[in-house]
C-alpha atoms as a PDB file:
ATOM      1  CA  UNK A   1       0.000   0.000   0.000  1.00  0.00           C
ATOM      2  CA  UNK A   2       1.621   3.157  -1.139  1.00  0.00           C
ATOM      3  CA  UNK A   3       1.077   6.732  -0.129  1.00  0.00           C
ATOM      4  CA  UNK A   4       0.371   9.756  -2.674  1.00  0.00           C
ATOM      5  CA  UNK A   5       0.128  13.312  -2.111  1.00  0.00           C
ATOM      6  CA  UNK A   6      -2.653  16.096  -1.847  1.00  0.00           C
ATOM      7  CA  UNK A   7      -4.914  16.566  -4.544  1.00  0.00           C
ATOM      8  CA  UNK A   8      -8.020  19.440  -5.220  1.00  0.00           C
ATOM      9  CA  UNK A   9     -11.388  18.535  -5.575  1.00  0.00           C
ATOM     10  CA  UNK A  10     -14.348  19.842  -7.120  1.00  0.00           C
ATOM     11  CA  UNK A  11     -17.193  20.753  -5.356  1.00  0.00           C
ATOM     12  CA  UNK A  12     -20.424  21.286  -6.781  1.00  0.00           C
ATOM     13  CA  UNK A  13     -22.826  24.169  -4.847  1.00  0.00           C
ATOM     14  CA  UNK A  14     -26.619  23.455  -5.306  1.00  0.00           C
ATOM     15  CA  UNK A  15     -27.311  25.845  -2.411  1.00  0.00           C
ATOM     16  CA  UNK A  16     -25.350  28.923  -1.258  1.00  0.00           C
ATOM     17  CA  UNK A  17     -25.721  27.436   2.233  1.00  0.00           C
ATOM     18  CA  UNK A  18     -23.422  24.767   1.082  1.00  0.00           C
ATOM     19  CA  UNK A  19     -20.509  27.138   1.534  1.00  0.00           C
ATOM     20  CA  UNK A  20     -21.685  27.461   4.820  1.00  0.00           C
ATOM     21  CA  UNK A  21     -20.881  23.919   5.285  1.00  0.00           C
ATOM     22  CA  UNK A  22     -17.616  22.755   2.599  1.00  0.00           C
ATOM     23  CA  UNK A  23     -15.040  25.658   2.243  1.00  0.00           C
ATOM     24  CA  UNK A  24     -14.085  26.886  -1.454  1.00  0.00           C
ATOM     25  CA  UNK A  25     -10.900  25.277  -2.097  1.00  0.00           C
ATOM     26  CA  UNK A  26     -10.507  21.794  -0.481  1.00  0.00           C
ATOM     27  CA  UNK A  27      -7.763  18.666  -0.811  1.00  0.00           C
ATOM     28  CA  UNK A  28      -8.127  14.935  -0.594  1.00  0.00           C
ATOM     29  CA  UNK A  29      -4.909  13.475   1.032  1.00  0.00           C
ATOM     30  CA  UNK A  30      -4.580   9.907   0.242  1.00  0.00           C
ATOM     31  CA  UNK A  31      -3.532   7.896   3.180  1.00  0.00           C
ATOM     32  CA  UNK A  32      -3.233   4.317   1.609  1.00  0.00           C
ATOM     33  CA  UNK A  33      -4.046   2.575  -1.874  1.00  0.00           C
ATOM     34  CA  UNK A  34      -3.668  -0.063  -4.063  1.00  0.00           C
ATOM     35  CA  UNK A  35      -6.722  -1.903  -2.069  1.00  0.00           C
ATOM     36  CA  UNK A  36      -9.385  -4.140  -4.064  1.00  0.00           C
ATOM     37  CA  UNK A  37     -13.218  -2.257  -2.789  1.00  0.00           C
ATOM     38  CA  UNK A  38     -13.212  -0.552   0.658  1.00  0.00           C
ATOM     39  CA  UNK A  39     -16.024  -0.343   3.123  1.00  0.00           C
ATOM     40  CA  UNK A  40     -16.370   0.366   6.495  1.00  0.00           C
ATOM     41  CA  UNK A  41     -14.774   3.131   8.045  1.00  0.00           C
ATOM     42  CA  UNK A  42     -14.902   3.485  12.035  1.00  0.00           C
ATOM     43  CA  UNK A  43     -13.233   6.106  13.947  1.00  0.00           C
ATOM     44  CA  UNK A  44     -11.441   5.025  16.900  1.00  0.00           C
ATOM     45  CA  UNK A  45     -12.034   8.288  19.147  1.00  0.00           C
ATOM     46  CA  UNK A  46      -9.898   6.432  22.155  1.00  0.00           C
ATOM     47  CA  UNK A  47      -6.694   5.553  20.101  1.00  0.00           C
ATOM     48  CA  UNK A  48      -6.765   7.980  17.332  1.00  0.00           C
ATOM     49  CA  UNK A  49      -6.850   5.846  14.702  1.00  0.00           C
ATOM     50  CA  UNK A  50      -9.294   4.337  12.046  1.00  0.00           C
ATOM     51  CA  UNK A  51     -10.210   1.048  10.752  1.00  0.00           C
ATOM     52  CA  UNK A  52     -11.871  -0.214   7.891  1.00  0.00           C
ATOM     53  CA  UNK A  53     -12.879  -3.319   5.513  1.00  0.00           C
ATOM     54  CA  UNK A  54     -11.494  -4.568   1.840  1.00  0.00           C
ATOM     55  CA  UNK A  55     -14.336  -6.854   1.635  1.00  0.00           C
ATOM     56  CA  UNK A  56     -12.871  -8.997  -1.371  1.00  0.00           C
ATOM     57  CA  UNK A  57      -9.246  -8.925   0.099  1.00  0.00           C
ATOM     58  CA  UNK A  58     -11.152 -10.328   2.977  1.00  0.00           C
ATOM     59  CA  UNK A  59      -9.587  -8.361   5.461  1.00  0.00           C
ATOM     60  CA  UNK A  60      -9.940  -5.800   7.997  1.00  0.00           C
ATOM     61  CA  UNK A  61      -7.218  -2.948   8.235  1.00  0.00           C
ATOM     62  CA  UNK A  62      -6.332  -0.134  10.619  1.00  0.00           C
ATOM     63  CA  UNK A  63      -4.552   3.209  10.105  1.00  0.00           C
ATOM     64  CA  UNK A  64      -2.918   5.966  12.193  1.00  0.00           C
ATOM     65  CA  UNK A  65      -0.795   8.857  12.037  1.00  0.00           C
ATOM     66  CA  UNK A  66       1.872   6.951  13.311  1.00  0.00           C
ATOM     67  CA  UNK A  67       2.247   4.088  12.305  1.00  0.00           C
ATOM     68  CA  UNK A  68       0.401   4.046   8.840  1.00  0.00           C
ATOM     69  CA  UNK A  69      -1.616   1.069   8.207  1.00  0.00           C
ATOM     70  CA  UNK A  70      -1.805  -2.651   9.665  1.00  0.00           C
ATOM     71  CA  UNK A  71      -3.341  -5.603   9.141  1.00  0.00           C
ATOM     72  CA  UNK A  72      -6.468  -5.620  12.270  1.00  0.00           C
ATOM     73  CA  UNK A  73      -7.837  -9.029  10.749  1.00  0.00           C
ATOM     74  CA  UNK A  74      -6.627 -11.214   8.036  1.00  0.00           C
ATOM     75  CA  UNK A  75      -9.575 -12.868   7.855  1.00  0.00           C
ATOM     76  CA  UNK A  76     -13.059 -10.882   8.395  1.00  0.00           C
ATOM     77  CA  UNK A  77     -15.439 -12.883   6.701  1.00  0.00           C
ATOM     78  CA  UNK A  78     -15.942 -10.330   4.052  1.00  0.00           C
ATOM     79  CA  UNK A  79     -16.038  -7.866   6.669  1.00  0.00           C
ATOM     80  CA  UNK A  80     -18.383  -4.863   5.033  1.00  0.00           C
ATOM     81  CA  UNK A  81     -19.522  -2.135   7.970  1.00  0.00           C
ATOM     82  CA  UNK A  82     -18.176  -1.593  11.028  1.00  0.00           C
ATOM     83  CA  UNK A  83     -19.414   0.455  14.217  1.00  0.00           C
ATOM     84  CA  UNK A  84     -17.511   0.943  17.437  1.00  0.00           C
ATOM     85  CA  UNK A  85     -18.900   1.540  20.873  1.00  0.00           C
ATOM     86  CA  UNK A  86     -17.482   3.294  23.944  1.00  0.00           C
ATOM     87  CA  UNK A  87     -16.733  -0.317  25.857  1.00  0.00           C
ATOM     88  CA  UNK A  88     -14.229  -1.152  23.497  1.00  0.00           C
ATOM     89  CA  UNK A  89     -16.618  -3.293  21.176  1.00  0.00           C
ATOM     90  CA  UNK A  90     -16.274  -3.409  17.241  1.00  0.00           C
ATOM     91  CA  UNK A  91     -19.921  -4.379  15.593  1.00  0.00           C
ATOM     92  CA  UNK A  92     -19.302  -5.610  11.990  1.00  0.00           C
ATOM     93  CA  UNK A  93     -21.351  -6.782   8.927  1.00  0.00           C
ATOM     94  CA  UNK A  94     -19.957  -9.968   7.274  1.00  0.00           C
ATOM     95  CA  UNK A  95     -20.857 -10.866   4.126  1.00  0.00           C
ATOM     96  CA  UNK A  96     -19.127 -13.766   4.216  1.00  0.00           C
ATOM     97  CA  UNK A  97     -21.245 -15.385   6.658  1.00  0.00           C
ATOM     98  CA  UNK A  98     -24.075 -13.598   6.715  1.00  0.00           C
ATOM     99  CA  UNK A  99     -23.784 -12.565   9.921  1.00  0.00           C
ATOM    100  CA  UNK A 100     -23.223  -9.090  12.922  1.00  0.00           C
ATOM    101  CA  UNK A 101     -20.583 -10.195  14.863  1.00  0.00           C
ATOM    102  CA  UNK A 102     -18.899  -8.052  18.358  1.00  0.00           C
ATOM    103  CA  UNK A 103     -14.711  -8.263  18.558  1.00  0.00           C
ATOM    104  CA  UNK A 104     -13.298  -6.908  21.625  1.00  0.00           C
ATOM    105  CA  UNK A 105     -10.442  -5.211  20.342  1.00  0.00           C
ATOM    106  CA  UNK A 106      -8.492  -5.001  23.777  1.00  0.00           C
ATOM    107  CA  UNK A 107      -9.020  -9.168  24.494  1.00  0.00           C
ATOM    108  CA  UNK A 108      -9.994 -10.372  20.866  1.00  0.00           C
ATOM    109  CA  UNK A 109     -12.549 -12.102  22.069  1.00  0.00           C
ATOM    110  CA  UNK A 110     -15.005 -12.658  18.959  1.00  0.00           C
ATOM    111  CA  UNK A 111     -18.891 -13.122  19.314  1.00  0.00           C
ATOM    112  CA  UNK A 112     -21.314 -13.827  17.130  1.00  0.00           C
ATOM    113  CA  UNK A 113     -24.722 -11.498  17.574  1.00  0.00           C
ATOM    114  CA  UNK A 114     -27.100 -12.054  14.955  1.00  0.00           C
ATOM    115  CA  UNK A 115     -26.763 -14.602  11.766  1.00  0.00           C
ATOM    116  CA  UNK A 116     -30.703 -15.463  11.393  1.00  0.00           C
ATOM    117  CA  UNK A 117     -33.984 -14.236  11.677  1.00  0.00           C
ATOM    118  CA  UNK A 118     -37.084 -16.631  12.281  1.00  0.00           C
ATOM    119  CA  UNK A 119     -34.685 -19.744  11.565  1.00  0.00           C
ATOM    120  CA  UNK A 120     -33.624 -18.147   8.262  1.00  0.00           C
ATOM    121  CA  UNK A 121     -30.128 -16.879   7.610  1.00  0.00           C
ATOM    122  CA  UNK A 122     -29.430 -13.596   7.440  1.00  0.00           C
ATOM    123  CA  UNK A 123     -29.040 -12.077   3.413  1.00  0.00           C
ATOM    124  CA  UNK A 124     -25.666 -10.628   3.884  1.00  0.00           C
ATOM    125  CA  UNK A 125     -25.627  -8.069   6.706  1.00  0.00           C
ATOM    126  CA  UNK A 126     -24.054  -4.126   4.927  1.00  0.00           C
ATOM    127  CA  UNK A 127     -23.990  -1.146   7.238  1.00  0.00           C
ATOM    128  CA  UNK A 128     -24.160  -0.786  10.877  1.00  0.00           C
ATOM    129  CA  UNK A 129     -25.283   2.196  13.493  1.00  0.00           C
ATOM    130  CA  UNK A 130     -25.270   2.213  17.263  1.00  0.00           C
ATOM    131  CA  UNK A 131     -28.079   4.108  19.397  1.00  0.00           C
ATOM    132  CA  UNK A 132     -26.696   5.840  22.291  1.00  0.00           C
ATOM    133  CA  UNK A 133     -28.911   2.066  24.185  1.00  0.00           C
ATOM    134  CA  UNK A 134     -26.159   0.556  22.539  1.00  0.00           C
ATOM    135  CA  UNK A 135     -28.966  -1.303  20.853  1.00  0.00           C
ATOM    136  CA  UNK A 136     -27.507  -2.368  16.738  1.00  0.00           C
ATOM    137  CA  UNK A 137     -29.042  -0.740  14.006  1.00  0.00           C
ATOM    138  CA  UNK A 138     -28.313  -2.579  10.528  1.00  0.00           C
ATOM    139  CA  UNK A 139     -29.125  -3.207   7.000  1.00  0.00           C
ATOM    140  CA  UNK A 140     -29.690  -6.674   5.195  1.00  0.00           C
ATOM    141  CA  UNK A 141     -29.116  -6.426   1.235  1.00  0.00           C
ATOM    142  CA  UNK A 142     -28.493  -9.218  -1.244  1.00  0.00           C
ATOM    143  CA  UNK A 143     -25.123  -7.975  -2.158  1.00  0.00           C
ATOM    144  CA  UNK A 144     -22.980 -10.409  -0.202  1.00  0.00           C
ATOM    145  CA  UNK A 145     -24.429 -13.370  -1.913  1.00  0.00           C
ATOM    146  CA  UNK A 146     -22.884 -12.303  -5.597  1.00  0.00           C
ATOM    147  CA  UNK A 147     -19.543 -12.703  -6.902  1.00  0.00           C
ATOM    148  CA  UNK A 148     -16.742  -9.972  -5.766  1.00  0.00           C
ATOM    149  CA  UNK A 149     -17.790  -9.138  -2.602  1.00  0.00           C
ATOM    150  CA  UNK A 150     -19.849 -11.795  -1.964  1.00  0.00           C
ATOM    151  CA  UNK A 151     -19.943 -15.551  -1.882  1.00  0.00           C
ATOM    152  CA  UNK A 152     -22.376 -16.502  -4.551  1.00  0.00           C
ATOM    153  CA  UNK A 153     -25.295 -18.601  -3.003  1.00  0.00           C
ATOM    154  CA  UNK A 154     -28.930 -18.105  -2.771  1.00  0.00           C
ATOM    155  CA  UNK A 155     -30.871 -16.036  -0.197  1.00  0.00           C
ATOM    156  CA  UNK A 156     -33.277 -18.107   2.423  1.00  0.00           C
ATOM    157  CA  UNK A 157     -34.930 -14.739   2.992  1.00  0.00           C
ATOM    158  CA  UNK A 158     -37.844 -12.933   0.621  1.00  0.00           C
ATOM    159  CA  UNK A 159     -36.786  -9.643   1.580  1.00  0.00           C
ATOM    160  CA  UNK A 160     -34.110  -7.232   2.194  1.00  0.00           C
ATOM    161  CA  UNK A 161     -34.716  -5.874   5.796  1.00  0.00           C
ATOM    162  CA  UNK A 162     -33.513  -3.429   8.558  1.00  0.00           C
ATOM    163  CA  UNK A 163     -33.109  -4.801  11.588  1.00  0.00           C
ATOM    164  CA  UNK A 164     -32.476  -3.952  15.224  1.00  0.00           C
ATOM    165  CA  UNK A 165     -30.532  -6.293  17.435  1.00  0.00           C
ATOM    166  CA  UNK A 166     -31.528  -5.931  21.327  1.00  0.00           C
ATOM    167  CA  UNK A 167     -28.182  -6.245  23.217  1.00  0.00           C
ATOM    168  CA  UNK A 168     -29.682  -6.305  26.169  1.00  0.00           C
ATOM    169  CA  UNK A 169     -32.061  -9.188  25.652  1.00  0.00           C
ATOM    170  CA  UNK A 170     -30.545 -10.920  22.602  1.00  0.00           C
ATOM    171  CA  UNK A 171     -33.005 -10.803  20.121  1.00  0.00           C
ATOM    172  CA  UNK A 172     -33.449  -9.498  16.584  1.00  0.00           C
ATOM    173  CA  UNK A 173     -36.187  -7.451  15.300  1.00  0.00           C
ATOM    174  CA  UNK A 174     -36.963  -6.919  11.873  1.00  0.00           C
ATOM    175  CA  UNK A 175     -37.771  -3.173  11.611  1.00  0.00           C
ATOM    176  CA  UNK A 176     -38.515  -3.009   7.621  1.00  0.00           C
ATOM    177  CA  UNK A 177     -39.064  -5.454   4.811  1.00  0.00           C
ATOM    178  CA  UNK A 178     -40.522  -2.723   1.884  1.00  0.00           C
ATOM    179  CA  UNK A 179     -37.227  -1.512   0.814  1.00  0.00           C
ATOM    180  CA  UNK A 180     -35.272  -2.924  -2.977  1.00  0.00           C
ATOM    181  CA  UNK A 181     -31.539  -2.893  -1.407  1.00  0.00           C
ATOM    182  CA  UNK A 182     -31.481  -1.016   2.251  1.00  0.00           C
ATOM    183  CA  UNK A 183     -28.019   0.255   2.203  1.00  0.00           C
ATOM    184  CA  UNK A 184     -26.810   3.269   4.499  1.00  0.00           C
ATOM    185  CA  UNK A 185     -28.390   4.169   7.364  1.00  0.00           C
ATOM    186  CA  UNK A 186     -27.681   7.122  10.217  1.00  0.00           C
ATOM    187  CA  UNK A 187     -29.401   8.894  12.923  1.00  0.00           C
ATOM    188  CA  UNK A 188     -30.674  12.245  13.823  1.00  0.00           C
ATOM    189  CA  UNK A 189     -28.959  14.018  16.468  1.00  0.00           C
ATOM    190  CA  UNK A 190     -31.707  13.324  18.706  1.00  0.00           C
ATOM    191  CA  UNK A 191     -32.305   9.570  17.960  1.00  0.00           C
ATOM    192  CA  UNK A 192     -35.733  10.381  17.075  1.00  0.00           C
ATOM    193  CA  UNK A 193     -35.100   9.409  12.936  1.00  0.00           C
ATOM    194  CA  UNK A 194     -34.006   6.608  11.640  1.00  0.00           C
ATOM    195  CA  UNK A 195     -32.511   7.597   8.042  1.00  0.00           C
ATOM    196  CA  UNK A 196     -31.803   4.664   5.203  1.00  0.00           C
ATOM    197  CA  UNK A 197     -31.024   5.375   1.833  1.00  0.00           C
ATOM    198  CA  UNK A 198     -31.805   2.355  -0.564  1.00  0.00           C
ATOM    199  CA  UNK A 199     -29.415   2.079  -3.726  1.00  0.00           C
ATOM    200  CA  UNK A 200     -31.757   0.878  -6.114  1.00  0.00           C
ATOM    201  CA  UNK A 201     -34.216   3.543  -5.979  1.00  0.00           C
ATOM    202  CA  UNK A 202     -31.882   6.049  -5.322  1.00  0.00           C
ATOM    203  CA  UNK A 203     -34.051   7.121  -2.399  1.00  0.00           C
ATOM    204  CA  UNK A 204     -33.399   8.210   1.332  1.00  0.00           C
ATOM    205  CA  UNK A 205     -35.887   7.201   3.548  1.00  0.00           C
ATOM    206  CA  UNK A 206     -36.529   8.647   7.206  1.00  0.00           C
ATOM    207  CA  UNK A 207     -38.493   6.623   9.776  1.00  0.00           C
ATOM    208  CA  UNK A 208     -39.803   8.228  13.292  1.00  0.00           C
ATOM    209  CA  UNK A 209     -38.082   5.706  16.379  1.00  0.00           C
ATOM    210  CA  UNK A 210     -40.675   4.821  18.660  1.00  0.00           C
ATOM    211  CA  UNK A 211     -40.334   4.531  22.139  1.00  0.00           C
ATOM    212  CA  UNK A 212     -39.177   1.003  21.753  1.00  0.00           C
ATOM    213  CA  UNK A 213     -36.949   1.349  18.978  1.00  0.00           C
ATOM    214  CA  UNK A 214     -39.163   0.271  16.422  1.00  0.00           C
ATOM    215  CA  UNK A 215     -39.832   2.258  13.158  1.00  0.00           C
ATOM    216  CA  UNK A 216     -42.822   4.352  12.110  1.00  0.00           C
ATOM    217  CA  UNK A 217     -44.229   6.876   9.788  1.00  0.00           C
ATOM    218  CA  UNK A 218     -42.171   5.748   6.628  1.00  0.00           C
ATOM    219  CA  UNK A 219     -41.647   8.978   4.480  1.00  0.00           C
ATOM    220  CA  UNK A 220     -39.074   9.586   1.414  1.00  0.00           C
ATOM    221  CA  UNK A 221     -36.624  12.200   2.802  1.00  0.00           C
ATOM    222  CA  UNK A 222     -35.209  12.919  -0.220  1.00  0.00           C
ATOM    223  CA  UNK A 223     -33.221  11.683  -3.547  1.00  0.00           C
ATOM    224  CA  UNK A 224     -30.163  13.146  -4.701  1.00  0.00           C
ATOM    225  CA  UNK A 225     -29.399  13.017  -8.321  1.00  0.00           C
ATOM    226  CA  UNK A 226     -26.134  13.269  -9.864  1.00  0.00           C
ATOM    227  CA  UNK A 227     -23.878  12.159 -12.597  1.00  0.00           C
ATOM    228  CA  UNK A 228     -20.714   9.674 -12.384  1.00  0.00           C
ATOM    229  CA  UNK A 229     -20.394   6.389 -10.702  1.00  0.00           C
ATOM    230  CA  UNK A 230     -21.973   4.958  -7.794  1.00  0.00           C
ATOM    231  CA  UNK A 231     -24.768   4.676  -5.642  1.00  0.00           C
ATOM    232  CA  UNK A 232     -26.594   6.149  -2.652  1.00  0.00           C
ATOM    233  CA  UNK A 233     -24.302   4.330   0.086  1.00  0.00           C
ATOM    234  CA  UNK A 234     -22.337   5.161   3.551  1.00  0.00           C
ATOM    235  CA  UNK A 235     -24.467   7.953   5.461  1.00  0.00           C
ATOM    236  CA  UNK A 236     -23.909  10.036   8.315  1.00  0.00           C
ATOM    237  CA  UNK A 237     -25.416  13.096  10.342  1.00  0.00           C
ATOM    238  CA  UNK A 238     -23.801  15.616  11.879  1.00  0.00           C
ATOM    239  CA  UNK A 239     -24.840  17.456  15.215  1.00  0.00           C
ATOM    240  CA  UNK A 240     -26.690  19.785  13.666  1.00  0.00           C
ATOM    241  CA  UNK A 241     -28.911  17.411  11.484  1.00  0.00           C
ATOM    242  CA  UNK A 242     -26.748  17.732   8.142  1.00  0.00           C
ATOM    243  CA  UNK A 243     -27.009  14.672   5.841  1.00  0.00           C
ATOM    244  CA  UNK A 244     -23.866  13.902   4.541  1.00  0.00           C
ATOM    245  CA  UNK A 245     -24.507  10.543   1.896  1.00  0.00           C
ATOM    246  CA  UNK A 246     -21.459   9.124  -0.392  1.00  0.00           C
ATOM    247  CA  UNK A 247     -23.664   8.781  -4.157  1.00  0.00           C
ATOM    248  CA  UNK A 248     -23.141   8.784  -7.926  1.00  0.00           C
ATOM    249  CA  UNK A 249     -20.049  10.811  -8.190  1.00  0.00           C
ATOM    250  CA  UNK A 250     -19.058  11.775  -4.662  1.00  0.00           C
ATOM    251  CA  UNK A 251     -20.391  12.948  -1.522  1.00  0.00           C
ATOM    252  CA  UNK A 252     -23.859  14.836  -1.444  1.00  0.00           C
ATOM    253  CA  UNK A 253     -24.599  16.984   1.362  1.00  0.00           C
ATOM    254  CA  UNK A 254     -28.602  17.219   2.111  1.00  0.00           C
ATOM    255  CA  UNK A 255     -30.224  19.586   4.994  1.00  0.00           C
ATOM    256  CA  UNK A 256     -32.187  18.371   7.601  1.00  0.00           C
ATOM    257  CA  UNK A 257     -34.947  19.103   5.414  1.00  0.00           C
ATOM    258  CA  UNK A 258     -34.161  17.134   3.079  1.00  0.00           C
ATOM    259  CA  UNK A 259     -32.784  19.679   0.177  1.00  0.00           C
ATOM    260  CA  UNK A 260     -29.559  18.658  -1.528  1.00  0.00           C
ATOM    261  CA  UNK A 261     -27.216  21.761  -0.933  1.00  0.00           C
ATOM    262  CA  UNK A 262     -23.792  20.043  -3.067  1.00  0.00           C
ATOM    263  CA  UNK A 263     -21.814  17.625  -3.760  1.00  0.00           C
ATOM    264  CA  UNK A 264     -17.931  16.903  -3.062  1.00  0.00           C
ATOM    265  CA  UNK A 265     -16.795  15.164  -6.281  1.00  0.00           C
ATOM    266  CA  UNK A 266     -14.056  11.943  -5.510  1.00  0.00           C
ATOM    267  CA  UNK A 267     -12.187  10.777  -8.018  1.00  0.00           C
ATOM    268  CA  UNK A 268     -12.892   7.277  -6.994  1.00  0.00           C
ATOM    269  CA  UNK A 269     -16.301   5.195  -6.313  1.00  0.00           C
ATOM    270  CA  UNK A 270     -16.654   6.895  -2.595  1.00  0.00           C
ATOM    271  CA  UNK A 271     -18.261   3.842  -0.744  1.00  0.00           C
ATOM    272  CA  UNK A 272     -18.552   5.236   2.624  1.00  0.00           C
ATOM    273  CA  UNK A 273     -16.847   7.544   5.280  1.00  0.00           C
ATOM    274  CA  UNK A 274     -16.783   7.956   8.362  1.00  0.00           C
ATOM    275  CA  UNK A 275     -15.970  11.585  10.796  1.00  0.00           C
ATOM    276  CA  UNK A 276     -12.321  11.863  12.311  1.00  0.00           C
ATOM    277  CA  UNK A 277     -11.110  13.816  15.266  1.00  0.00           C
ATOM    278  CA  UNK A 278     -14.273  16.301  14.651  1.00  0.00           C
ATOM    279  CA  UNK A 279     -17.177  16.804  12.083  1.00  0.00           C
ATOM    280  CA  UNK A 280     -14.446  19.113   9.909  1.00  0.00           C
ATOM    281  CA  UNK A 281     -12.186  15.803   9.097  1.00  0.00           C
ATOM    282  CA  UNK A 282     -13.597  12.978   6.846  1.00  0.00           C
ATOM    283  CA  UNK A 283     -12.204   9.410   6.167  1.00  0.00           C
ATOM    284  CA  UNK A 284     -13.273   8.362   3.247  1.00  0.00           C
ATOM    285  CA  UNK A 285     -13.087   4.522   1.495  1.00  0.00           C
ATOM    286  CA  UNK A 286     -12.727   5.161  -1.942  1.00  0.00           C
ATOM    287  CA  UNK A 287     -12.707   1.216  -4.069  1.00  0.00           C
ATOM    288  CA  UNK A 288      -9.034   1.118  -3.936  1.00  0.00           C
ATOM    289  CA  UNK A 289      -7.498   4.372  -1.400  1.00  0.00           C
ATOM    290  CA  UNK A 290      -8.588   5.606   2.425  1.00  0.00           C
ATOM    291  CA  UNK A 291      -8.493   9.374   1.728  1.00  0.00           C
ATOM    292  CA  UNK A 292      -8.606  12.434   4.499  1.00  0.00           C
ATOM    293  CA  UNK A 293     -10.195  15.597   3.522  1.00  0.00           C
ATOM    294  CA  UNK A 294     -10.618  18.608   5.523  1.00  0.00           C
ATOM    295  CA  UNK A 295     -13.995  20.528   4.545  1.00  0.00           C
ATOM    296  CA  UNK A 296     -13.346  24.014   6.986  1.00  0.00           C
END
């Protein structure tokens, strides 16, 4: 894996209030490449450093400013998202078995969480969000059972659902089955809306969380359109309700009402991305290179 230099990108203002979020003249600094398709990207708040998944070089990686990048996991299962909680737990989505698993990364120790649902196995478990519960919030596409980032076998399921897995009593609850290929998913600042984006339709979704964590009042938050390749993938929201969704072309930026205000063109397929050290840093997993860029 080889490091490159700086480079500009292009932004694209729908809005005038995008300036407000993306300064005028910003750089992607590429912090490894020569990968296969990347996915993944978790921020490691505690130990300053990130990790993230090549899911057909079928391992799990970690980066930081010291000592560049390292092998985490030679062997993740076609590891796709990760999430990391505050007890020292990393949640991932394996394609390879179909399955959320929980790795402590100061003992090892490896668990499996969820791998079926009513006796059924799983599709091929994508992306991955903790509540502040610690209760697991994750998507179930079809993906992981093609060739490249899959392992080619057919699906026991009928649908592609969202799920939330109970940590505290062990069980899984399918949230949504309506959905073509659930992908990214993020919440509000206040936990009160669920947001998933779904790849085929192009679509971003928003659900209201109930009381018990289940999902109501389905409603199409919005639909970015753009040119290039890609699709509506990795998702997050900042503190102040800002949609930030990798899609054809780069990263679009939505409000909280769901108007697209730009897009931050990428040079590569931007899978996902994840924030660094604060809301002004990104990560990004771009098919083959982990890029940083700085947006203020």
């Amino acid at each position: 894996m080889k490091e490159a230099s700086k480079i500009p990108v292009e932004v694209e203002a729908f809005n005038n209030r995008f300036r407000q979020i993306v300064k005028n003249q910003i750089f992607l600094e590429t912090l490894a490449t020569g990968f296969r398709f990347l996915e993944g990207p978790v921020w490691i708040e505690d130990q300053n450093r990130l990790i993230f998944s090549d899911i057909p070089g079928n391992a799990l990686y970690s980066w930081d400013e010291n000592k560049g990048i390292s092998l985490l996991r030679p062997n993740s299962y076609l590891a796709n998202g990760n999430a990391y909680d505050k007890d020292g737990i990393l949640i991932t989505c394996e394609h390879g078995t179909s399955r959320v698993s929980a790795t402590d990364l100061r003992s090892g120790t490896y668990t499996v969480l969820a791998d079926s649902y009513n006796g059924r196995c799983l599709n091929s478990p994508n992306d991955v969000v903790l509540k502040s519960d610690k209760n697991i919030y994750f998507t179930d596409p079809m993906p992981g059972r093609f060739p490249r980032v899959g392992i080619p076998r057919p699906p026991e399921l009928s649908f592609q659902g969202v799920y939330m897995y109970d940590r505290r009593n062990a069980f899984l609850y399918l949230l949504e089955d309506g959905l073509q290929l659930p992908n990214g998913l993020c919440f509000s600042p206040d936990e009160k809306i669920l947001y998933v984006n779904d790849s085929a339709q192009g679509i971003i979704f928003a659900f209201d969380v109930g009381t018990k964590g289940m999902l109501e009042n389905k409603r199409i938050f919005s639909s970015p359109q753009g040119s290039g390749d890609g699709v509506l993938d990795g998702m997050k929201c900042t503190s102040r309700g800002t949609i930030f969704c990798t899609g054809p072309g780069g990263i679009f930026i939505i409000d909280e009402d769901g108007d697209c205000l730009g897009r931050i063109n990428i040079p590569e397929v931007a899978a996902n991305f994840t924030w660094g050290e604060d809301e002004r840093t990104l990560y990004i997993t771009a098919t083959s290179t982990v890029y940083r860029m700085k947006i203020r």
